[in-house]
Protein backbone atom coordinates (compact mmCIF):
# COMPACT_ATOMS: atom_id res chain seq x y z
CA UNK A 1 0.00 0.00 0.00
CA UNK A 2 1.17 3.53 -0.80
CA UNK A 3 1.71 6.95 -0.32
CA UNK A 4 -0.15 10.46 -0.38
CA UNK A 5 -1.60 13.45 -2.12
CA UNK A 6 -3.90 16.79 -1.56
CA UNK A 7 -7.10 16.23 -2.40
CA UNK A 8 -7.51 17.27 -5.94
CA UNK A 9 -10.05 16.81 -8.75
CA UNK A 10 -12.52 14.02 -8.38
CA UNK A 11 -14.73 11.29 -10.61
CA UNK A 12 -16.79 8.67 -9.37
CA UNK A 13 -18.73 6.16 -10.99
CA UNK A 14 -21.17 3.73 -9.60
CA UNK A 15 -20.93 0.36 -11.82
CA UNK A 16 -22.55 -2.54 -10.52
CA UNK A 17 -23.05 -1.74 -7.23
CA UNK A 18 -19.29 -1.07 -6.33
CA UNK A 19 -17.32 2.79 -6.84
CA UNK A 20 -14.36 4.16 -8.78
CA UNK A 21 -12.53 6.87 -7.41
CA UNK A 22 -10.26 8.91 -9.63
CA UNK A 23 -8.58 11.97 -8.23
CA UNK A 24 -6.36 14.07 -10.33
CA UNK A 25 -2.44 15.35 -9.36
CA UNK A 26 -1.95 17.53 -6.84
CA UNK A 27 -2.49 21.48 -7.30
CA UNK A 28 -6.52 21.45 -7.77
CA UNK A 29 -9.42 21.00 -5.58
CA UNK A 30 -12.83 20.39 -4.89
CA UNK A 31 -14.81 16.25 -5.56
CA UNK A 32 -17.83 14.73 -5.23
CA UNK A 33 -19.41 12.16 -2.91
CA UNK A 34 -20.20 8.81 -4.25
CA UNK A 35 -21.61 6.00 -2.62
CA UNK A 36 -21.59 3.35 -4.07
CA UNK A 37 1.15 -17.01 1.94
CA UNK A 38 3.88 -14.02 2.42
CA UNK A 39 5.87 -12.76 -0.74
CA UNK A 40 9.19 -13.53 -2.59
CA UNK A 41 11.92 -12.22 -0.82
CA UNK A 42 13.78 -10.90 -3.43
CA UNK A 43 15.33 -7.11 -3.11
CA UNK A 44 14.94 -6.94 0.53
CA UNK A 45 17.65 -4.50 1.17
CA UNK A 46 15.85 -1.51 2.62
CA UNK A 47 16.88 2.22 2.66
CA UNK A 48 18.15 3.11 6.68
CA UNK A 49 15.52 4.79 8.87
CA UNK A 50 16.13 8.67 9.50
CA UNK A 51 14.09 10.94 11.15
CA UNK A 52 12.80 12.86 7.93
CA UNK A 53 11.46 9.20 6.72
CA UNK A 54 10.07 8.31 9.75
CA UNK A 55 7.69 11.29 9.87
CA UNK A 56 3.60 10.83 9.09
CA UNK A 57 3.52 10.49 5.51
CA UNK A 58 7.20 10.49 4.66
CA UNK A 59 8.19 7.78 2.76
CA UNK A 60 10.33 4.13 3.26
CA UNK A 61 10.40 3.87 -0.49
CA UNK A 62 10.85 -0.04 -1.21
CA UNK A 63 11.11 -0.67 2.87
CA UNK A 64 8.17 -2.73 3.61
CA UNK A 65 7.73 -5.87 5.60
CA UNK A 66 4.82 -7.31 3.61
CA UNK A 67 3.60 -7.77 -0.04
CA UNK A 68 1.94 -9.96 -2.23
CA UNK A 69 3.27 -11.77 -5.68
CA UNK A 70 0.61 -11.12 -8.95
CA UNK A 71 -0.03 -14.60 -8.78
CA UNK A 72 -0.98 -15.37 -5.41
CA UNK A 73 -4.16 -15.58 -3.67
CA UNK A 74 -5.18 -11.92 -2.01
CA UNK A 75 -7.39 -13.41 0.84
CA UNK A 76 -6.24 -16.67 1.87
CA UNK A 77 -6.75 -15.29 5.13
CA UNK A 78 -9.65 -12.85 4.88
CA UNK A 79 -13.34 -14.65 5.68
CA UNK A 80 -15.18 -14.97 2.51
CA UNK A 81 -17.23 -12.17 2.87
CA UNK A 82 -14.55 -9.60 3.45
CA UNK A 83 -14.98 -6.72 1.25
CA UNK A 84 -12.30 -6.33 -1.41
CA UNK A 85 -11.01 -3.10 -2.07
CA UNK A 86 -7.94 -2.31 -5.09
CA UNK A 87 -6.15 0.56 -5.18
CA UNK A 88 -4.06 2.06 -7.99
CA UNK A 89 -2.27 4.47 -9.22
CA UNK A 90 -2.46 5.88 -12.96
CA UNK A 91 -0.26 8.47 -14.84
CA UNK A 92 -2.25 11.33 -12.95
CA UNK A 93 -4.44 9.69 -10.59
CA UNK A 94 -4.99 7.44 -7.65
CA UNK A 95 -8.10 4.74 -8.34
CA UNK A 96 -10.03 3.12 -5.92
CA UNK A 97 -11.88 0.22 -6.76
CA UNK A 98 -14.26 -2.19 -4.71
CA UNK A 99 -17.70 -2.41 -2.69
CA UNK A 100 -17.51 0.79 -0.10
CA UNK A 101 -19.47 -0.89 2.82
CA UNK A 102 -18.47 -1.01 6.46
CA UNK A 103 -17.13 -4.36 7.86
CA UNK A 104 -13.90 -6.01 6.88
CA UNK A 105 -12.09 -5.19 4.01
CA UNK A 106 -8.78 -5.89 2.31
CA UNK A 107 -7.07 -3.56 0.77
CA UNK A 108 -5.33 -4.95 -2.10
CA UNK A 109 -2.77 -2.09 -3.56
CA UNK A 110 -1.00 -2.35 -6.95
CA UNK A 111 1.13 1.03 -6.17
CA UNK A 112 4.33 1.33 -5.03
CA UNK A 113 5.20 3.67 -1.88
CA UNK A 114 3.20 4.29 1.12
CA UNK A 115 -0.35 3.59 1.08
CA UNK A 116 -2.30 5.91 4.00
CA UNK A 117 -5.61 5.86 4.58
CA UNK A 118 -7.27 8.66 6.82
CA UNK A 119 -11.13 9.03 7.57
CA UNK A 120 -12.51 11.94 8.38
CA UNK A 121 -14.30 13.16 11.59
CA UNK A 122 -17.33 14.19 11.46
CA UNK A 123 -17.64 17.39 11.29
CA UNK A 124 -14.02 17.75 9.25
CA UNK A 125 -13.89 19.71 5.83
CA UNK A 126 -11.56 19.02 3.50
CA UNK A 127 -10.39 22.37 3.75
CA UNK A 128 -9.12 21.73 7.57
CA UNK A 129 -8.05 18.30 6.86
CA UNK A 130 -5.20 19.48 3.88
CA UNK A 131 -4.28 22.21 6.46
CA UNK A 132 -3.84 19.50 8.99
CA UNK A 133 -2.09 17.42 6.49
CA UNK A 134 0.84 20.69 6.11
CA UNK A 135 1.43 20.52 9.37
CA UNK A 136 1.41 16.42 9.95
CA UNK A 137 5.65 16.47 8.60
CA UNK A 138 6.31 17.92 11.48
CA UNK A 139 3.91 16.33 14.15
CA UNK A 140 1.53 13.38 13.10
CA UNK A 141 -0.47 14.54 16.00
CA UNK A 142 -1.73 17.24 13.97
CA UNK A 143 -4.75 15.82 12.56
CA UNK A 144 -6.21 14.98 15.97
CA UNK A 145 -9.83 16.43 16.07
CA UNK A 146 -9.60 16.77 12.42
CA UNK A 147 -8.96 13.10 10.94
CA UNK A 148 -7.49 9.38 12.31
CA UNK A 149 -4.59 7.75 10.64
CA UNK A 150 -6.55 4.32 10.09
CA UNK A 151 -3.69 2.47 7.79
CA UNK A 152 -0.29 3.54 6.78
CA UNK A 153 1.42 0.30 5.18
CA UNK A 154 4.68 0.42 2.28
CA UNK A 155 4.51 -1.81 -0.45
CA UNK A 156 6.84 -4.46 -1.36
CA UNK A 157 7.75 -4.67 -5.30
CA UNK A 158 4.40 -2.62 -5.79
CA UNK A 159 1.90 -5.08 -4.42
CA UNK A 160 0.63 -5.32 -1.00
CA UNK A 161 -2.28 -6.64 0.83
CA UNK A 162 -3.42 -4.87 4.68
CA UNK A 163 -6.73 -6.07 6.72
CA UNK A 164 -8.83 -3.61 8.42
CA UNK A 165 -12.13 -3.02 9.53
CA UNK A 166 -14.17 -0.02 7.56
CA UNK A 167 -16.38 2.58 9.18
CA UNK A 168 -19.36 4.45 7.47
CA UNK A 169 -17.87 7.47 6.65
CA UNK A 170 -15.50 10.06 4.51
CA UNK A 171 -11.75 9.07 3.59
CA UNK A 172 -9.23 10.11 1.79
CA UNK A 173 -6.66 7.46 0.55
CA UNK A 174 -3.37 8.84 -0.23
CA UNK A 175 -0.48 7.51 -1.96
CA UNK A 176 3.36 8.81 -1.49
CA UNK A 177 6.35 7.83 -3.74
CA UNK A 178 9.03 10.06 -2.28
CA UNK A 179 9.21 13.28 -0.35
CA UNK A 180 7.94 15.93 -2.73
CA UNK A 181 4.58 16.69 -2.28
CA UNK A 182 4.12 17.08 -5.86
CA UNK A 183 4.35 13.55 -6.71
CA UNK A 184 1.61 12.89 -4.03
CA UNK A 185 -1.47 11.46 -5.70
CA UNK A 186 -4.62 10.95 -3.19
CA UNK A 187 -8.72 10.39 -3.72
CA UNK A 188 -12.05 11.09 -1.68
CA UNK A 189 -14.46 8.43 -1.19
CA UNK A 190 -17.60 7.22 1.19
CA UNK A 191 -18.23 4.27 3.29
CA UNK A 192 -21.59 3.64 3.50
CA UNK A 193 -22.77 1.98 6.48
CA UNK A 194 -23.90 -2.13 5.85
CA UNK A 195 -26.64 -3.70 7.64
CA UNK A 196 -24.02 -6.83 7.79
CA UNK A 197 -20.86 -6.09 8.10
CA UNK A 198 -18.13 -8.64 7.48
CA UNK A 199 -15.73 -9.64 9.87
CA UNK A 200 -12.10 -10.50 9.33
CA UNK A 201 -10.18 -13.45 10.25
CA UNK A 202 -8.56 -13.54 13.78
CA UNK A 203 -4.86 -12.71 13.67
CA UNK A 204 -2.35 -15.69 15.12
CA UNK A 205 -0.63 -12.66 17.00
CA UNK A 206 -1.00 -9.16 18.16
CA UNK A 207 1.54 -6.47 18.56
CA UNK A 208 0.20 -3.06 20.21
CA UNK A 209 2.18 0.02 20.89
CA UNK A 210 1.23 2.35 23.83
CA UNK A 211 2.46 5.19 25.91
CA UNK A 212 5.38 4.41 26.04
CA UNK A 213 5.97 0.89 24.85
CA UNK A 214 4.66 -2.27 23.03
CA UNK A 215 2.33 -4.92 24.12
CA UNK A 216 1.75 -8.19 22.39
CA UNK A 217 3.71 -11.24 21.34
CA UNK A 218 7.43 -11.39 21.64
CA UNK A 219 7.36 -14.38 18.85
CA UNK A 220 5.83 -14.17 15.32
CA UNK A 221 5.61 -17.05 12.75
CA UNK A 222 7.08 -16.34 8.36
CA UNK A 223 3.75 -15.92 6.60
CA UNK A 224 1.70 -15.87 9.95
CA UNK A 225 -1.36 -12.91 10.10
CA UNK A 226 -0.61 -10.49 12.45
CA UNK A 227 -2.40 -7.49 13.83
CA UNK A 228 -0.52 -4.23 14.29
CA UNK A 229 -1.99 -1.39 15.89
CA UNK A 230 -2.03 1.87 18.52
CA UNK A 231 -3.69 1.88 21.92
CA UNK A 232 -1.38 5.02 23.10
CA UNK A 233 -3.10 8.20 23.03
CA UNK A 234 -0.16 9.38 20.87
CA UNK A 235 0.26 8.29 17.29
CA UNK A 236 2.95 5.70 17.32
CA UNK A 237 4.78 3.65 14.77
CA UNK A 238 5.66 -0.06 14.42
CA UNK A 239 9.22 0.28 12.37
CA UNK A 240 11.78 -2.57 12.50
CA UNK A 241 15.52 -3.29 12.36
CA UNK A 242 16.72 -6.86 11.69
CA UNK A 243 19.59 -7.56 13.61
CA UNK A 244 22.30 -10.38 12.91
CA UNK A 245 22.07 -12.21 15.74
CA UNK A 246 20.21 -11.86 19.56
CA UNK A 247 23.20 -9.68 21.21
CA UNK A 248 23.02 -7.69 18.49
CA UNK A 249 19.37 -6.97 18.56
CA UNK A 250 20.00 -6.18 22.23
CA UNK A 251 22.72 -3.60 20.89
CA UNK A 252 20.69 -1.99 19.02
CA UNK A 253 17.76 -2.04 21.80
CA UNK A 254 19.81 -0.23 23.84
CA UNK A 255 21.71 2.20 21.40
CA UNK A 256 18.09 3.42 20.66
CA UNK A 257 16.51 3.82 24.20
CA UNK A 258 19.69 6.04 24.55
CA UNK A 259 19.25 7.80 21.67
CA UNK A 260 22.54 6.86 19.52
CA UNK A 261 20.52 6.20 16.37
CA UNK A 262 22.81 6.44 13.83
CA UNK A 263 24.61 3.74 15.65
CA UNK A 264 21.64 1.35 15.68
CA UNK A 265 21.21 1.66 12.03
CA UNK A 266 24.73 0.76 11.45
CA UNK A 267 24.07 -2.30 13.34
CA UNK A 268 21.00 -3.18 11.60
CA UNK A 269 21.12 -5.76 8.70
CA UNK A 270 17.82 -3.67 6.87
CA UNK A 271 15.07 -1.66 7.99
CA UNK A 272 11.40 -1.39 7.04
CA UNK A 273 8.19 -1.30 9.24
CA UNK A 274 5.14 -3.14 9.99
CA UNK A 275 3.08 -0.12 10.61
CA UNK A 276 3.86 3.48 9.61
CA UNK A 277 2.22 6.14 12.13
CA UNK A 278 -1.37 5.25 13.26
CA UNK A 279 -3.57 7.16 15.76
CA UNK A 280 -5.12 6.31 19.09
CA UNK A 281 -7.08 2.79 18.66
CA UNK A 282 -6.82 1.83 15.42
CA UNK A 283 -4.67 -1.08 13.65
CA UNK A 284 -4.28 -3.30 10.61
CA UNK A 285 -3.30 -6.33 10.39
CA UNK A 286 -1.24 -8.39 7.43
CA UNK A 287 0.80 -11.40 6.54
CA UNK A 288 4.38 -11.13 7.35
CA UNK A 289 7.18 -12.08 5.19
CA UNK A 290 10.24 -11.33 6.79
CA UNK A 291 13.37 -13.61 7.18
CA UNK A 292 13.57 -15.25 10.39
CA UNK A 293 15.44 -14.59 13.53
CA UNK A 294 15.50 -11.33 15.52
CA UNK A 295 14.09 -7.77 15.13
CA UNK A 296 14.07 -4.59 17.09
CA UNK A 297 10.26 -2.81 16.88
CA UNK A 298 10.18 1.04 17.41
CA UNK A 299 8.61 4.30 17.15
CA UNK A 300 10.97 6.26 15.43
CA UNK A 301 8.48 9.40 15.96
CA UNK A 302 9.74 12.56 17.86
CA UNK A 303 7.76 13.86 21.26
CA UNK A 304 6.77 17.34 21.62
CA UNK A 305 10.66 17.77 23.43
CA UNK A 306 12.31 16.65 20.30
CA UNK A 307 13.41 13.17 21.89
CA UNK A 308 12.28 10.29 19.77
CA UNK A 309 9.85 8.46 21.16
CA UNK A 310 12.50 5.16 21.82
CA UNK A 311 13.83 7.49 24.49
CA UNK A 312 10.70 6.75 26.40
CA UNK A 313 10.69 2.76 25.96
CA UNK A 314 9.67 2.29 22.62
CA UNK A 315 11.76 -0.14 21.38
CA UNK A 316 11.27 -3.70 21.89
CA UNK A 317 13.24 -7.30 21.16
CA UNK A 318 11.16 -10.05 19.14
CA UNK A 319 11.76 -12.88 17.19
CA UNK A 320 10.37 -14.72 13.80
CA UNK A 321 10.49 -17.97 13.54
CA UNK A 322 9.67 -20.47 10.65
């Protein structure tokens, strides 16, 4: 899943009971409502972590822990009646594709980047939220009382696949390639409420970030579902470093809690994350398909001090086994 955009010219079409969104480049504004197994390995070197990347909506370009090949099944571990959603990205737009109810959905992405999807509070224009979004490079926490961070996932090879329960409502799905806002590409779109919503399947393993720390399980499984999300009142990230062996995971534990992060990068065999910056109580959850043996999680996001937040305990030792 990928990466962002202001919200810019918009066409929707109602075809056989589902919607396509199409949103023009950046620059313009204005829209319309309309209702309406884990992946090859292969290029898994990932660009290092630095604070400008690490920021809401700044982007680990080719740095993500999960994807999906063209050929393999999308929902092998959705329930059946899980909505399907695709996203893509054209020449000047960002597309989205499926049946806009509430329940569970997958959200199947064909772009490469950072796929972030934000719905709207109630009473939010879209006028506030892109004002929000300007100041969201600086502090995620930005958009509180204007919009919630419900899914910020990267996409590995251009093809990813995230889990996550819809509410009726107004998003905005955004899609970021690299750091220049002008690149951006991002649509507008409805959830309508469904009289049945689906559910999703129950993850083998949970791993929840707070303030200041991480619940969950210390152990996950190569190509196991996992659910990834933020009880803190914060927003908080779920980043990674792989780490060559368990001392040096530990290293790099404790080079972060004391804030020597270029030194923990050095350490680190590659970098990515599970979960880019998500606000209070919400998650998604996805297959994993990382190489086994042992990781340091983190929230590589800065507190209102300008300490990163792995200064505070954020920064935790698991493991992934076959």
């Amino acid at each position: 899943m990928q990466r962002i955009h202001p919200v810019a010219g918009l066409a929707a079409a109602v075809v056989a009971g589902a919607v396509v969104c199409s949103t023009a480049a950046a620059g313009t504004s204005g829209g319309t409502d309309s209702a309406g197994p884990p992946a090859a390995r292969a290029a898994r070197h990932q660009p290092e972590l630095t604070a400008s990347q690490t920021v809401l909506f700044r982007p680990l370009v080719g740095a993500p822990s999960v994807g999906i090949g063209q050929d393999q099944q999308l929902l092998t571990l959705a329930r059946p009646d899980a909505s399907v959603i695709t996203i893509a990205r054209t020449s000047k737009a960002i597309e989205v594709h499926g049946t806009l109810r509430s329940g569970g959905a997958e959200l199947v992405s064909a772009l490469r980047g950072q796929l972030v999807l934000i719905r709207f509070d109630q009473n939010a224009s879209k006028k506030r939220l892109q004002a929000a979004l300007a100041r969201t490079v600086v502090n995620p926490n930005a958009l509180d009382g204007v919009a919630v961070i419900m899914v910020d996932v990267a996409a590995h090879a251009g093809h990813s696949a995230v889990q996550v329960i819809l509410r009726p409502g107004r998003y905005e799905a955004l899609n970021i390639t690299n750091a220049r806002r002008s690149s951006w590409r991002s649509t507008y779109f409805r959830v309508l409420r469904s009289n049945r919503p689906a559910r999703l399947a129950k993850p083998g393993a949970r791993i929840e970030a707070i303030d200041f720390g991480f619940h969950g399980a210390s152990r996950l499984h190569d190509g196991e579902l996992v659910r990834f999300g933020n009880r803190g009142y914060l927003v908080h990230m779920i980043s990674f470093y792989r780490a060559r062996s368990r001392k040096a995971a530990r290293r790099i534990a404790a080079d972060l809690r004391r804030g020597h992060t270029a030194r923990a990068k050095r350490l680190a065999v590659t970098t990515g994350m599970f979960a880019g910056p998500l606000s209070h109580n919400q998650w998604q959850q996805l297959v994993i398909a990382d190489h086994p043996g042992y990781y340091v999680i983190a929230s590589m996001l800065r507190i209102q001090s300008g300490r990163y937040q792995t200064r505070l305990g954020m920064e935790r030792v698991i493991r992934i086994v076959r």
